[in-house]
C-alpha atoms as a PDB file:
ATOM      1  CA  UNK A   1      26.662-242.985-179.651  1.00  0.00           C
ATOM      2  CA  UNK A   2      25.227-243.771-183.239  1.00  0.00           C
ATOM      3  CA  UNK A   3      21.621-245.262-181.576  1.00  0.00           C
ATOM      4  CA  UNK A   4      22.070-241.675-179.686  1.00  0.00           C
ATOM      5  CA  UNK A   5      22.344-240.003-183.088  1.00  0.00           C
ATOM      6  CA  UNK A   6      19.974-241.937-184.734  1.00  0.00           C
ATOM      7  CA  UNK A   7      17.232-240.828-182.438  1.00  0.00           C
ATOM      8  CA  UNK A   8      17.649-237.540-182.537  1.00  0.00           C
ATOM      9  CA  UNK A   9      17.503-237.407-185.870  1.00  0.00           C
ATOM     10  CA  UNK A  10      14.557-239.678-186.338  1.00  0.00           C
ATOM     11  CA  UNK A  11      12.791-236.974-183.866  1.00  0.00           C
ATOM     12  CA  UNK A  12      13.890-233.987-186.210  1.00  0.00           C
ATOM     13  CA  UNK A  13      13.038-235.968-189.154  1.00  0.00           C
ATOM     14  CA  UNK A  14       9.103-236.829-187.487  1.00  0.00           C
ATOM     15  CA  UNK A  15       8.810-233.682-186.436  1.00  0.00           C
ATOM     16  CA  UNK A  16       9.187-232.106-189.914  1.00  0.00           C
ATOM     17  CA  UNK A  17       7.119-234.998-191.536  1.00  0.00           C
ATOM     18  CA  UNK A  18       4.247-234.000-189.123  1.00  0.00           C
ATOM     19  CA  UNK A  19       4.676-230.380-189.048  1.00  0.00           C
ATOM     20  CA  UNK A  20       4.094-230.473-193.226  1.00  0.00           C
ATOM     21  CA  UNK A  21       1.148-232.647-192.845  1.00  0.00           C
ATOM     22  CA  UNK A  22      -0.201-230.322-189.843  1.00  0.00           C
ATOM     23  CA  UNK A  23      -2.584-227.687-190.763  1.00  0.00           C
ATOM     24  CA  UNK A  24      -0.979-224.481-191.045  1.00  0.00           C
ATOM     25  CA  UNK A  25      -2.714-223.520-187.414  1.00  0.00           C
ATOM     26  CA  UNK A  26      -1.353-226.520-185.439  1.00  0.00           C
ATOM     27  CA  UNK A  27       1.961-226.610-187.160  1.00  0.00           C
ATOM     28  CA  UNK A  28       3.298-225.336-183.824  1.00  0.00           C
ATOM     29  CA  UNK A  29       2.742-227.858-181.843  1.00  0.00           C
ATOM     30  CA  UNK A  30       5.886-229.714-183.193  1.00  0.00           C
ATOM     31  CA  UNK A  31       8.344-227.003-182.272  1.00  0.00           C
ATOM     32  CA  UNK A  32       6.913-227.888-178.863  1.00  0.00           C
ATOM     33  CA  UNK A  33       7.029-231.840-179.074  1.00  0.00           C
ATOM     34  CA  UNK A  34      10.949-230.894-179.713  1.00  0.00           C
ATOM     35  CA  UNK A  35      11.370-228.771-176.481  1.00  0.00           C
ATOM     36  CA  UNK A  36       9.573-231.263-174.511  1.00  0.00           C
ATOM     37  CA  UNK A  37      12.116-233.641-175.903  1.00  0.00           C
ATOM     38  CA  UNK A  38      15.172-231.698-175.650  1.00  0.00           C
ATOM     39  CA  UNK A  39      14.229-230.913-172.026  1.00  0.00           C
ATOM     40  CA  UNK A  40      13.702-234.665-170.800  1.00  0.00           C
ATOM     41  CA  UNK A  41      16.926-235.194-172.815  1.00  0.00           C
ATOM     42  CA  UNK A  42      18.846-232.823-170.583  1.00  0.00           C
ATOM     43  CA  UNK A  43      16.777-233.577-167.523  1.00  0.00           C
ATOM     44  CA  UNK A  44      18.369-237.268-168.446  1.00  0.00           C
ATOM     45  CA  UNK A  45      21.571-236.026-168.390  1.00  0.00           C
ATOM     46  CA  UNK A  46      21.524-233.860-164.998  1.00  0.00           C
ATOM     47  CA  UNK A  47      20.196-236.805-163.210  1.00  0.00           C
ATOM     48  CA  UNK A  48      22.654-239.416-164.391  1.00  0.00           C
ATOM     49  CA  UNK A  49      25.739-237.031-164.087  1.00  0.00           C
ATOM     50  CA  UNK A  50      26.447-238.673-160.960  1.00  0.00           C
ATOM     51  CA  UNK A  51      26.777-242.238-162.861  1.00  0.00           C
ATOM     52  CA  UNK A  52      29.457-240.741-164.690  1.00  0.00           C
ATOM     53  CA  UNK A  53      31.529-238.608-162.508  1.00  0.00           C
ATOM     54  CA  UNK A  54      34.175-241.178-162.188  1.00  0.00           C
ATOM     55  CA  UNK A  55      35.005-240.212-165.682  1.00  0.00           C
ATOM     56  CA  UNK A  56      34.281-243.606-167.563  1.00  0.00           C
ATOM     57  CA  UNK A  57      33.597-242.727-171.180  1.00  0.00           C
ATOM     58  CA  UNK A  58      30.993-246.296-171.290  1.00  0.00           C
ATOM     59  CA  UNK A  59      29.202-244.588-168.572  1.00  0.00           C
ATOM     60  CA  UNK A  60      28.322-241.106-169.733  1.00  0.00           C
ATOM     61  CA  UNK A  61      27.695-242.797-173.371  1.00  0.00           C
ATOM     62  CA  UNK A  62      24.983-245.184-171.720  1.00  0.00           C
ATOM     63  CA  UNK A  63      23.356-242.295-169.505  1.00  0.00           C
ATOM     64  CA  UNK A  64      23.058-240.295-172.981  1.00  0.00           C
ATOM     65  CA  UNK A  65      22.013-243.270-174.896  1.00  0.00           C
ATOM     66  CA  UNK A  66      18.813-243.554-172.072  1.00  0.00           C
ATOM     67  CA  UNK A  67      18.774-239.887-172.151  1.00  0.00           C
ATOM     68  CA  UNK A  68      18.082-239.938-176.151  1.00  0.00           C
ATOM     69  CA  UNK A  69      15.698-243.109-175.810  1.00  0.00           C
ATOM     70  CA  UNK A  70      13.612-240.900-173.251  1.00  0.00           C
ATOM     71  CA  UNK A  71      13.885-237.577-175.398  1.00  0.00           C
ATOM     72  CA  UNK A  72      12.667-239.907-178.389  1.00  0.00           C
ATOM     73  CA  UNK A  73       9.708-241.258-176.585  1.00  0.00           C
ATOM     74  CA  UNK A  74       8.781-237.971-175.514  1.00  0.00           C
ATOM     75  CA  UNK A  75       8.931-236.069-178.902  1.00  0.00           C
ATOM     76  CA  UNK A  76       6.826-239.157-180.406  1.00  0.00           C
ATOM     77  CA  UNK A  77       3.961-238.770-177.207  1.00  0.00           C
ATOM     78  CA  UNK A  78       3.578-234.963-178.011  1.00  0.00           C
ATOM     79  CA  UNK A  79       3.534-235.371-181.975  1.00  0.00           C
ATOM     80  CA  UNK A  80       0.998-238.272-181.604  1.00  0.00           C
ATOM     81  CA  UNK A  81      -1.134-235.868-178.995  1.00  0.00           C
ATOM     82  CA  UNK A  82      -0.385-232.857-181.492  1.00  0.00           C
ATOM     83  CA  UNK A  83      -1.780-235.043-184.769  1.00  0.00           C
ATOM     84  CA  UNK A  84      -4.897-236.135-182.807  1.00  0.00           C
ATOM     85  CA  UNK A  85      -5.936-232.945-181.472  1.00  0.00           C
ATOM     86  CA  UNK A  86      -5.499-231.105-185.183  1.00  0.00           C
ATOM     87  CA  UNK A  87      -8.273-234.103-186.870  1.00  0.00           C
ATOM     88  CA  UNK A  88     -11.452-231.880-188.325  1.00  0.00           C
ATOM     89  CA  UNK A  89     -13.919-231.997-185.731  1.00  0.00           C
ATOM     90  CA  UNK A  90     -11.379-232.870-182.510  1.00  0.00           C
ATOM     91  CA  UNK A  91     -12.880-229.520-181.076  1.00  0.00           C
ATOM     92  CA  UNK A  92     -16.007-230.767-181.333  1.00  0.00           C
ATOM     93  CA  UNK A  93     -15.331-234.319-179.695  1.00  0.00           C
ATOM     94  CA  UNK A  94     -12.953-233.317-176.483  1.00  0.00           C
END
């Protein structure tokens, strides 16, 4: 549960960190990076429900755990794509 916790905050934390640094036209592009990891976070959850039904508390805390690892990873990928594309002269590159 406290890796769980950990990684969600570590994506709030990034996301602010970035969204500061962002120029003010891009800075919503981390609001997005957080949906995208909220919603593979959840998707996590739905599909490993059935691993848990049996009501073991060490299963549902090891779905969320992979759910948060997955949520993390995801909210990292769309920052990284959101600081790349908001470099002077990305428009003119891609």
């Amino acid at each position: 549960m406290y890796g769980s916790l950990f990684l969600i905050g570590l994506s709030l934390a990034l996301a602010a960190v970035v969204g500061v640094l962002q120029p003010p036209n891009h800075r919503g592009t981390v609001l997005l990076s957080l949906l995208g990891g909220i919603g593979v976070g959840i998707a996590g959850l739905a599909l490993g429900s059935s691993s848990f039904q049996s009501g073991s508390d060490v299963d549902f805390w090891r779905v969320f755990f992979a759910s948060s690892i997955a949520g993390f990873v995801t909210v990292v990928a769309v920052l990284a794509i959101a600081w790349r594309r908001a470099r002077p002269g990305a428009e003119m590159r891609g």
